[in-house]
Protein backbone atom coordinates (compact mmCIF):
# COMPACT_ATOMS: atom_id res chain seq x y z
CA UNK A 1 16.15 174.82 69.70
CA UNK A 2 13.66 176.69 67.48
CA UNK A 3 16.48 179.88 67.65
CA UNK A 4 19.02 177.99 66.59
CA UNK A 5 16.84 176.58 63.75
CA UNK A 6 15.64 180.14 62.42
CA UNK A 7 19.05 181.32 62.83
CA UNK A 8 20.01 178.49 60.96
CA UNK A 9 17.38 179.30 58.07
CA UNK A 10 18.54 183.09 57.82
CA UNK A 11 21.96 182.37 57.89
CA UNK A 12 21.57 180.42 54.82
CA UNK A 13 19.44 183.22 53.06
CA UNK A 14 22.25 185.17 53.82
CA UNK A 15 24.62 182.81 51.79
CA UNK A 16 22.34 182.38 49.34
CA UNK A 17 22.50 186.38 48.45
CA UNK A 18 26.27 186.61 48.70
CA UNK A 19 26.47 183.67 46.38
CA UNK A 20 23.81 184.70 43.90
CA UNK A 21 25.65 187.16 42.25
CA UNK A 22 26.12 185.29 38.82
CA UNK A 23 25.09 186.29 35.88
CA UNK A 24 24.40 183.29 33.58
CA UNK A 25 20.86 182.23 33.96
CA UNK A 26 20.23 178.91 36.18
CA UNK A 27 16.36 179.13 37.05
CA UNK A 28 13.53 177.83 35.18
CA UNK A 29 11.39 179.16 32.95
CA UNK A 30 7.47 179.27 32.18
CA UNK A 31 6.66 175.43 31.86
CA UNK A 32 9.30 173.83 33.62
CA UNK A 33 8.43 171.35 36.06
CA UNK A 34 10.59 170.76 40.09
CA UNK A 35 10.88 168.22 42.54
CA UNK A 36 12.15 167.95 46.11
CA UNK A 37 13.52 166.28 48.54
CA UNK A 38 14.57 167.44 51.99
CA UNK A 39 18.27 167.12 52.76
CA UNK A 40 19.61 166.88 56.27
CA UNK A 41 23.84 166.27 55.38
CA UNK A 42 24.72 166.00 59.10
CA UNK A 43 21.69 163.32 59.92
CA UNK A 44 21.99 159.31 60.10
CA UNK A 45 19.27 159.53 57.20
CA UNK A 46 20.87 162.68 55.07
CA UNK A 47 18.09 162.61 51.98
CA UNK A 48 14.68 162.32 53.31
CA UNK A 49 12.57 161.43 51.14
CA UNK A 50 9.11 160.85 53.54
CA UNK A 51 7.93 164.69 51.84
CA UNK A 52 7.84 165.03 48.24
CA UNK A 53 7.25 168.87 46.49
CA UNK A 54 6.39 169.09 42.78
CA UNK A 55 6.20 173.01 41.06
CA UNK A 56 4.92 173.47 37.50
CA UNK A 57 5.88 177.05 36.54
CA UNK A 58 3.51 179.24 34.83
CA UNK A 59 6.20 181.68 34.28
CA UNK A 60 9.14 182.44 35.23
CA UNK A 61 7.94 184.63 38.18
CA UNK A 62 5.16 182.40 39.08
CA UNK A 63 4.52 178.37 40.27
CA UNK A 64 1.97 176.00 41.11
CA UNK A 65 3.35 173.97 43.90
CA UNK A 66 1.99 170.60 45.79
CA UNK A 67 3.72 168.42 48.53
CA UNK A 68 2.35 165.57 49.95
CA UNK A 69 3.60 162.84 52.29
CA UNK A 70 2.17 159.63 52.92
CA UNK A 71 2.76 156.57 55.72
CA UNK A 72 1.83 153.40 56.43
CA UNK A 73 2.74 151.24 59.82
CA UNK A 74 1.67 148.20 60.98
CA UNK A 75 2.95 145.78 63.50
CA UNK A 76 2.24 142.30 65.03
CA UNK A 77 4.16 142.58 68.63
CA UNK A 78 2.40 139.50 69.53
CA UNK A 79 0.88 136.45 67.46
CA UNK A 80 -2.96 138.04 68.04
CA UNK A 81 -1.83 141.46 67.97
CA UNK A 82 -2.33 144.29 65.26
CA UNK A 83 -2.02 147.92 65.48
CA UNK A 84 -1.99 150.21 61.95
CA UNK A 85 -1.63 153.61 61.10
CA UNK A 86 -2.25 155.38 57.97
CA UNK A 87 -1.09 158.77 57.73
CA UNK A 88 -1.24 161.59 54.44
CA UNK A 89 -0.80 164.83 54.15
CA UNK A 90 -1.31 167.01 51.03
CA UNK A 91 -0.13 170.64 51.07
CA UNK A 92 -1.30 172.29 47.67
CA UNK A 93 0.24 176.23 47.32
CA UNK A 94 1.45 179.35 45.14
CA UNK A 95 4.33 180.97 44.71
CA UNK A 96 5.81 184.23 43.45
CA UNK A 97 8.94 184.59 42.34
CA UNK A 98 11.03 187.87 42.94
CA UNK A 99 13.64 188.98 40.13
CA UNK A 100 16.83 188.33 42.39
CA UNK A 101 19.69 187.33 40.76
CA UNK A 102 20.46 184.72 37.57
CA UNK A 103 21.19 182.21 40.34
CA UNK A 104 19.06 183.38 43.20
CA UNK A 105 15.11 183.01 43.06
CA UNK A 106 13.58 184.70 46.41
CA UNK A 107 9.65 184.25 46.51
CA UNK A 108 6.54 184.63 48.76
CA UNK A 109 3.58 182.23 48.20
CA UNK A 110 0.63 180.55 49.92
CA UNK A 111 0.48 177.01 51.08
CA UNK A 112 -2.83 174.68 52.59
CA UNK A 113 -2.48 171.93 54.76
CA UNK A 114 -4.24 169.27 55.08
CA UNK A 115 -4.09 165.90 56.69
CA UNK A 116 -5.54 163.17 57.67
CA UNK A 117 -4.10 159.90 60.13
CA UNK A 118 -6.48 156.70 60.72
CA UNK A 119 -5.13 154.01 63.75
CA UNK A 120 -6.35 150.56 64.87
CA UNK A 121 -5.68 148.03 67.40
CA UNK A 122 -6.82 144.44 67.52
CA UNK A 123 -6.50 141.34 69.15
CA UNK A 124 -7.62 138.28 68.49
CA UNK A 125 -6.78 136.04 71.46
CA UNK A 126 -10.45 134.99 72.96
CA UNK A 127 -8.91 135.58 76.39
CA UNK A 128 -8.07 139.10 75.82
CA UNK A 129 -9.83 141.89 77.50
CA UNK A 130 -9.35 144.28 74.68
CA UNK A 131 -10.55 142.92 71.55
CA UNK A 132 -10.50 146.23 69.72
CA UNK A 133 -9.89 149.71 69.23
CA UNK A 134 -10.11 152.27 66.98
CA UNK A 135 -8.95 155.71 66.19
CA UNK A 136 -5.54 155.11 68.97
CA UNK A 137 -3.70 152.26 69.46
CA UNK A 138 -4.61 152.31 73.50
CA UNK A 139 -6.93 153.87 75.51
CA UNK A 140 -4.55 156.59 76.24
CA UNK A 141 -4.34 157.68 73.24
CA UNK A 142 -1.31 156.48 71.50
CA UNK A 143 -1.03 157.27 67.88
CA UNK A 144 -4.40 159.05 68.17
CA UNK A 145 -6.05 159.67 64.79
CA UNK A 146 -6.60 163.10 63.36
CA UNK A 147 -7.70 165.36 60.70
CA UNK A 148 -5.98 168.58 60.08
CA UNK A 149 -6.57 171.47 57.86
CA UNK A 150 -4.23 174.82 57.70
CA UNK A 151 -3.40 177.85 55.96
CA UNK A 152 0.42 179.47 55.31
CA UNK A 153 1.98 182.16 54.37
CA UNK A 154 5.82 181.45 53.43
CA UNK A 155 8.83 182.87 52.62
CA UNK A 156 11.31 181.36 50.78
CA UNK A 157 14.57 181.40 48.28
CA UNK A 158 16.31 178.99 45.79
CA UNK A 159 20.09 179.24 44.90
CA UNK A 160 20.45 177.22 41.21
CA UNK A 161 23.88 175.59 41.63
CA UNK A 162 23.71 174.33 38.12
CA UNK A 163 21.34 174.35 35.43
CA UNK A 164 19.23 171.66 36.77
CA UNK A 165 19.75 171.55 40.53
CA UNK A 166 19.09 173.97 43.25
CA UNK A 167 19.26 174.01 47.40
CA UNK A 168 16.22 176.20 49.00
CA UNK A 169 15.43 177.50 52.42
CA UNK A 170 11.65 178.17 53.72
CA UNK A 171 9.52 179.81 56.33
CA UNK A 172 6.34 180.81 57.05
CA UNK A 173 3.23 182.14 59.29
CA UNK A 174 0.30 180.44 59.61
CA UNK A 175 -2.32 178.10 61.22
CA UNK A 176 -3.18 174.73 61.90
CA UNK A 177 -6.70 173.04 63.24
CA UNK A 178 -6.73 169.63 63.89
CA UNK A 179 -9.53 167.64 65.38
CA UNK A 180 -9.34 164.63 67.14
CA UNK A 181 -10.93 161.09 66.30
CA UNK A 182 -12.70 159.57 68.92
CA UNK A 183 -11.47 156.35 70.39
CA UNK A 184 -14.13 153.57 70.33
CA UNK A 185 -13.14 150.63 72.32
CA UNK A 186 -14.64 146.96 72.15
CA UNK A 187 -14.16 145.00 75.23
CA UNK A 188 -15.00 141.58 77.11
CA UNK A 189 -17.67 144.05 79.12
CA UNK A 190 -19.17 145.92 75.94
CA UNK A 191 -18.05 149.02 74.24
CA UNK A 192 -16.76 152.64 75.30
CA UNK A 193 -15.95 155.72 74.15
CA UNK A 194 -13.73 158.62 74.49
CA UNK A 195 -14.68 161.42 72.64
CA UNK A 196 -11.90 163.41 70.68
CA UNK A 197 -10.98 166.70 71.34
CA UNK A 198 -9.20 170.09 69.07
CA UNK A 199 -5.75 172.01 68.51
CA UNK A 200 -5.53 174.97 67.10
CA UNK A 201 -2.18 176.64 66.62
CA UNK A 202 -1.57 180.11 64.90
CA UNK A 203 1.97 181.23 64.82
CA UNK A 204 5.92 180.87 62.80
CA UNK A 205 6.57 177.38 61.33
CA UNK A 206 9.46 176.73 58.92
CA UNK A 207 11.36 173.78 57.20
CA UNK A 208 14.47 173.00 59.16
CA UNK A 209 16.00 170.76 56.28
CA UNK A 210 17.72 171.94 53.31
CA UNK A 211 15.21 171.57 50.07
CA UNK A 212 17.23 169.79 47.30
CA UNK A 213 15.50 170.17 44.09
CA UNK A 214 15.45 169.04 40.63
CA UNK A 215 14.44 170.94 37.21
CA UNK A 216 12.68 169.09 34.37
């Protein structure tokens, strides 16, 4: 699946250079602000809209860039019953822009992750064992809570269709660390707890969707 994916991504870089050979300008200058959404045309849900990116350029070879994300779920599957979850992610970044084309903007940059997700469970029937838990829904660990923190490098080009709107493609290299929450647990018998554990993964990552942006 991942293949396909990356094939996918450098297929589409490959368009994007064959295509880029205008020679009216399209891409923004020093002070021009973006934003984007992740497009998926052949999905039930074809504009995603769950990940926001904002860039302010500097110049017109350089960006400030910040994404962020942010979710909120809760549900009553029974009169006494709660579980939440809370999740957002920030991802604050650089970017330099190569010269390219008068359509085409290749660039390299450096992104941070980090993220944070916060879960609860409660009931409130007096008969029920488990009164409460936090940092999962269950003791198994469903929706387990987590912070995150991570570092990219990426890879990346925009193709300006028009003036104001462009389609992008992105990859990168990089790591992640998240850690764990522990799950405390309040019960007819007292309270437990199972401590949280870590992740660490170093390695490719990339954007599968098509980035559909905007130039103010």
């Amino acid at each position: 699946m991942k293949s396909k994916l990356v094939l996918t991504s450098l297929l589409m870089l490959t368009c994007l250079m064959a295509f880029g050979q205008e020679t009216d300008r399209k891409k923004p200058e020093a002070k021009n602000f973006t934003a984007e959404v992740n497009l998926n045309p052949f999905s039930s849900s074809p504009i995603n809209i769950n990940y926001l990116r904002f860039r302010y350029f500097t110049s017109e070879t350089s960006a400030i860039r910040i994404g962020f994300s942010a979710g909120l779920q809760k549900q009553t599957p029974a009169q006494d019953v709660t579980r939440k979850t809370f999740e957002f992610n920030i991802r604050p970044g650089y970017e330099w822009h190569l010269a390219g084309t008068e359509r085409l903007s290749p660039y390299f940059g450096v992104e941070a992750d980090l993220a944070i997700k916060t879960s609860s469970f409660e009931d409130t029937d007096v008969d029920a064992f488990v009164r409460k838990i936090t940092g999962a829904w269950s003791e198994s660990g469903t929706e387990r809570a987590f912070t995150r923190v991570g570092l990219n490098a990426i890879v990346g080009a925009d193709f300006y269709v028009t003036k104001r709107v462009y389609v992008g493609t992105e990859f990168g290299f990089g790591f992640q660390s998240t850690n764990f929450s522990d799950i405390e647990i309040s019960n007819s018998d007292g309270d437990d707890k199972i401590k949280g554990g870590s992740d660490l993964q170093l390695g490719p990552n990339f954007n599968s969707s098509i980035r559909l942006g905007f130039v103010f």
